[in-house]
C-alpha atoms as a PDB file:
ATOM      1  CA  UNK A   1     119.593  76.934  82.819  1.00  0.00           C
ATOM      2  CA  UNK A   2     121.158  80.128  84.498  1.00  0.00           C
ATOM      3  CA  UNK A   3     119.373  82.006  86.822  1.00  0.00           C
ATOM      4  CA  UNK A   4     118.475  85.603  87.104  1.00  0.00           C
ATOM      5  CA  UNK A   5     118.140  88.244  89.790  1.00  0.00           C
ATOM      6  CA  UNK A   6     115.282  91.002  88.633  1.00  0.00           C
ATOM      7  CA  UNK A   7     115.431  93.918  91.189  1.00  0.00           C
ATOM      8  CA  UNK A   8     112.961  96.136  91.313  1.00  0.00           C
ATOM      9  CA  UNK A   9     113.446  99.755  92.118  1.00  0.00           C
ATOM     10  CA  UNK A  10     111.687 102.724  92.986  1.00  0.00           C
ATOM     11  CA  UNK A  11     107.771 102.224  93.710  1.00  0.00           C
ATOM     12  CA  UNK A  12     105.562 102.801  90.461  1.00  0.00           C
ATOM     13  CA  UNK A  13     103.130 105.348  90.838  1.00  0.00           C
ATOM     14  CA  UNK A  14      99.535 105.067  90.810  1.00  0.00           C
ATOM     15  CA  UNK A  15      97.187 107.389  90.118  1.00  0.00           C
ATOM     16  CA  UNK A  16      94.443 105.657  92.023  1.00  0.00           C
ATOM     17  CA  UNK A  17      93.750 102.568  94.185  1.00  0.00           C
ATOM     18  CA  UNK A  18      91.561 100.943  91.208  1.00  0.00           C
ATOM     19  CA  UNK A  19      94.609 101.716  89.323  1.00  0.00           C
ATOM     20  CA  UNK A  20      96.915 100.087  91.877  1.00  0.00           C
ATOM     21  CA  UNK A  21      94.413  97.147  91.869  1.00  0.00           C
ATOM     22  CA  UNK A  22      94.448  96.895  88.109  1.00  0.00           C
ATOM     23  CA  UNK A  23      98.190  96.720  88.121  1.00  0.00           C
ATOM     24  CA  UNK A  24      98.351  94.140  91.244  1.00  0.00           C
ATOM     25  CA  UNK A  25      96.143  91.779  88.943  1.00  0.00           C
ATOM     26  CA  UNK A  26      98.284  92.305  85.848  1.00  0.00           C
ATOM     27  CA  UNK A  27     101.582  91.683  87.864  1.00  0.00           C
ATOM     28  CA  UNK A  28      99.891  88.641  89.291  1.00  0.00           C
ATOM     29  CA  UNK A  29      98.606  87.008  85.870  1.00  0.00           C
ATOM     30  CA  UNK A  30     102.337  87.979  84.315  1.00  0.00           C
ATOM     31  CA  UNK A  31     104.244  86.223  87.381  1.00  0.00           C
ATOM     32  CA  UNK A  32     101.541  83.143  87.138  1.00  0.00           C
ATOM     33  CA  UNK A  33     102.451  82.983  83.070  1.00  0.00           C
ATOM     34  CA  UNK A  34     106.190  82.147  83.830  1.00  0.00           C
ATOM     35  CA  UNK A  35     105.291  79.022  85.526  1.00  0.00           C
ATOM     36  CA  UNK A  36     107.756  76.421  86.298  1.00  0.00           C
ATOM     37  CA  UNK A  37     110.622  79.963  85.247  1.00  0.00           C
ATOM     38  CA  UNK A  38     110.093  81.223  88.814  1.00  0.00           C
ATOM     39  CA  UNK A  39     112.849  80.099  90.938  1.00  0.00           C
ATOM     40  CA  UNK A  40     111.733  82.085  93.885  1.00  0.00           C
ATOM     41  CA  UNK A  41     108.590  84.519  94.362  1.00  0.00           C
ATOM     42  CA  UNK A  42     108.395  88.031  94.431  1.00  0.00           C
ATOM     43  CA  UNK A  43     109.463  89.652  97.484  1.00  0.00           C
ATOM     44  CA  UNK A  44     108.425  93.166  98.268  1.00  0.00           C
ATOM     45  CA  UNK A  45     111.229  94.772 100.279  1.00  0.00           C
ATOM     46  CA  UNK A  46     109.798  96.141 103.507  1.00  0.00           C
ATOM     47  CA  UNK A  47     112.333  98.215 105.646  1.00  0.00           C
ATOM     48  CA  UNK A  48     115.882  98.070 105.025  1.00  0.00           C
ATOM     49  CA  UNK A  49     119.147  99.308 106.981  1.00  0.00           C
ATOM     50  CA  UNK A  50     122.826 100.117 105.396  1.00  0.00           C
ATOM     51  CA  UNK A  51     125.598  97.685 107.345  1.00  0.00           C
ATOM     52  CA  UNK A  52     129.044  98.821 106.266  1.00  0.00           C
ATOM     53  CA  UNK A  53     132.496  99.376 107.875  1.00  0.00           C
ATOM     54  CA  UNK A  54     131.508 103.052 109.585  1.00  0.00           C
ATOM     55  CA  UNK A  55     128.227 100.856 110.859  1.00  0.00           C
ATOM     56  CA  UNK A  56     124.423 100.423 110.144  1.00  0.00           C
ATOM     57  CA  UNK A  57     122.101 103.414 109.130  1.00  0.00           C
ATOM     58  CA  UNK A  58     119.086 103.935 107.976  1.00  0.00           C
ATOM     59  CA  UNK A  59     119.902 105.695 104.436  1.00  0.00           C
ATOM     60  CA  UNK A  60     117.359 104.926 101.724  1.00  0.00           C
ATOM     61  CA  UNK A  61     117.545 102.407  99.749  1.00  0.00           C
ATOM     62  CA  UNK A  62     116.609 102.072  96.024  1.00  0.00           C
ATOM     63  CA  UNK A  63     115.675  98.783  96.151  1.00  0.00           C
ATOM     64  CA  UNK A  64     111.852  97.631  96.463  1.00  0.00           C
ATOM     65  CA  UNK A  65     111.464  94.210  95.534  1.00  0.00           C
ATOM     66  CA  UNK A  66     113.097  91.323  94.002  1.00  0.00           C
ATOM     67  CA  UNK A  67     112.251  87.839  91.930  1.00  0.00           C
ATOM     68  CA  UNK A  68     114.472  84.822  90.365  1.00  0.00           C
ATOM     69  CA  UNK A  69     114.134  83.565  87.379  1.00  0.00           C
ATOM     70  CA  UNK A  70     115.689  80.925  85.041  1.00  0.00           C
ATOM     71  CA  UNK A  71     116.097  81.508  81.522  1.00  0.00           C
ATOM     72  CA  UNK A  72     118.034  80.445  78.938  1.00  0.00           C
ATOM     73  CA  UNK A  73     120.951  83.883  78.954  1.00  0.00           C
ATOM     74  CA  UNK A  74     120.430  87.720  80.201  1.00  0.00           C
ATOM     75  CA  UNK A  75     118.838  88.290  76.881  1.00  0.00           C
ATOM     76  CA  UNK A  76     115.509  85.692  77.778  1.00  0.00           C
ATOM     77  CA  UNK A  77     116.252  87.131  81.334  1.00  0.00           C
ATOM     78  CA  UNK A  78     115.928  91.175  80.212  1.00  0.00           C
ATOM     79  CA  UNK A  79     112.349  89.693  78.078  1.00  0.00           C
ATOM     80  CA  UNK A  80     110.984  88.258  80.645  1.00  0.00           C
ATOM     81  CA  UNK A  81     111.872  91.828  82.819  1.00  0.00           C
ATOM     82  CA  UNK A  82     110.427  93.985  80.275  1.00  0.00           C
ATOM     83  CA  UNK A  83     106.982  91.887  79.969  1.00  0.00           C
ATOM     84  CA  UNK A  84     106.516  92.354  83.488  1.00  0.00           C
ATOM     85  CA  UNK A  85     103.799  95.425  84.464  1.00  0.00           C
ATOM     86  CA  UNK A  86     106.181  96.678  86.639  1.00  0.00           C
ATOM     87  CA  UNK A  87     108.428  97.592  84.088  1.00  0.00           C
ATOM     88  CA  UNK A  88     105.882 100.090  82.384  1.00  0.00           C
ATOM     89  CA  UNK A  89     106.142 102.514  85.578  1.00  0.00           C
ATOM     90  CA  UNK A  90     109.731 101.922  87.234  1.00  0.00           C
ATOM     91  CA  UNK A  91     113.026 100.825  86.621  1.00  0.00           C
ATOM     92  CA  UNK A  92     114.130  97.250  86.704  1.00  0.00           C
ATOM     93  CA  UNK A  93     118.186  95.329  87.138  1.00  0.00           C
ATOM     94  CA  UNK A  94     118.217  92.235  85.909  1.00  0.00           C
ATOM     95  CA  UNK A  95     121.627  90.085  86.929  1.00  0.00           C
ATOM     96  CA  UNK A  96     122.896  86.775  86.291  1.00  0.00           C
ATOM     97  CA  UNK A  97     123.367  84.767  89.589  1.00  0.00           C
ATOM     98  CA  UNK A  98     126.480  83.250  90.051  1.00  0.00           C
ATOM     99  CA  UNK A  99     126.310  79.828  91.341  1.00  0.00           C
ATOM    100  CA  UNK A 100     128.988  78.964  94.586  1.00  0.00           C
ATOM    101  CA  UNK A 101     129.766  75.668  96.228  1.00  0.00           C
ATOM    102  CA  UNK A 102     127.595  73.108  95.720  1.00  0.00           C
END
């Protein structure tokens, strides 16, 4: 079974902090319903700094989070993506993981 990056970008806005709660349990009962499909847990993406040839800065970054998943091809992958919460108030990049080396 392949394996898939879903990136999560941009925060999703909440109009409350019952309404963040409510989402956080949502997100929580989706991720728990994929079961043995969760190759690694959701990471929220903390602080992040730019390394490149002209050196490291601080520009911002679009990226907020990120999960892997197997499914069967991007198709299961991009299903899986669009049942998750997060989905209904940001935008999502799902991307098959190439395997290297062993």
């Amino acid at each position: 079974m392949a394996q898939f990056l879903l990136t999560y970008l941009e925060q999703p806005q909440k109009k409350s902090p019952d309404d963040g709660q409510a989402h956080m349990g949502k997100w929580m009962g989706w991720l728990a319903s994929l079961g043995e499909a969760v190759v690694y847990p959701a990471s929220p993406v903390k602080s992040s700094k730019v390394v490149g040839p002209n050196g490291v800065s601080d520009e911002p970054v679009a990226i907020t989070g990120f999960l892997i998943v197997e499914a069967d091809d991007i198709e299961a992958a991009v299903t899986i993506a669009q049942a998750d919460p997060f989905s209904d108030h940001a935008k999502m990049v799902v991307s098959e993981l190439m395997v290297m080396g062993g």
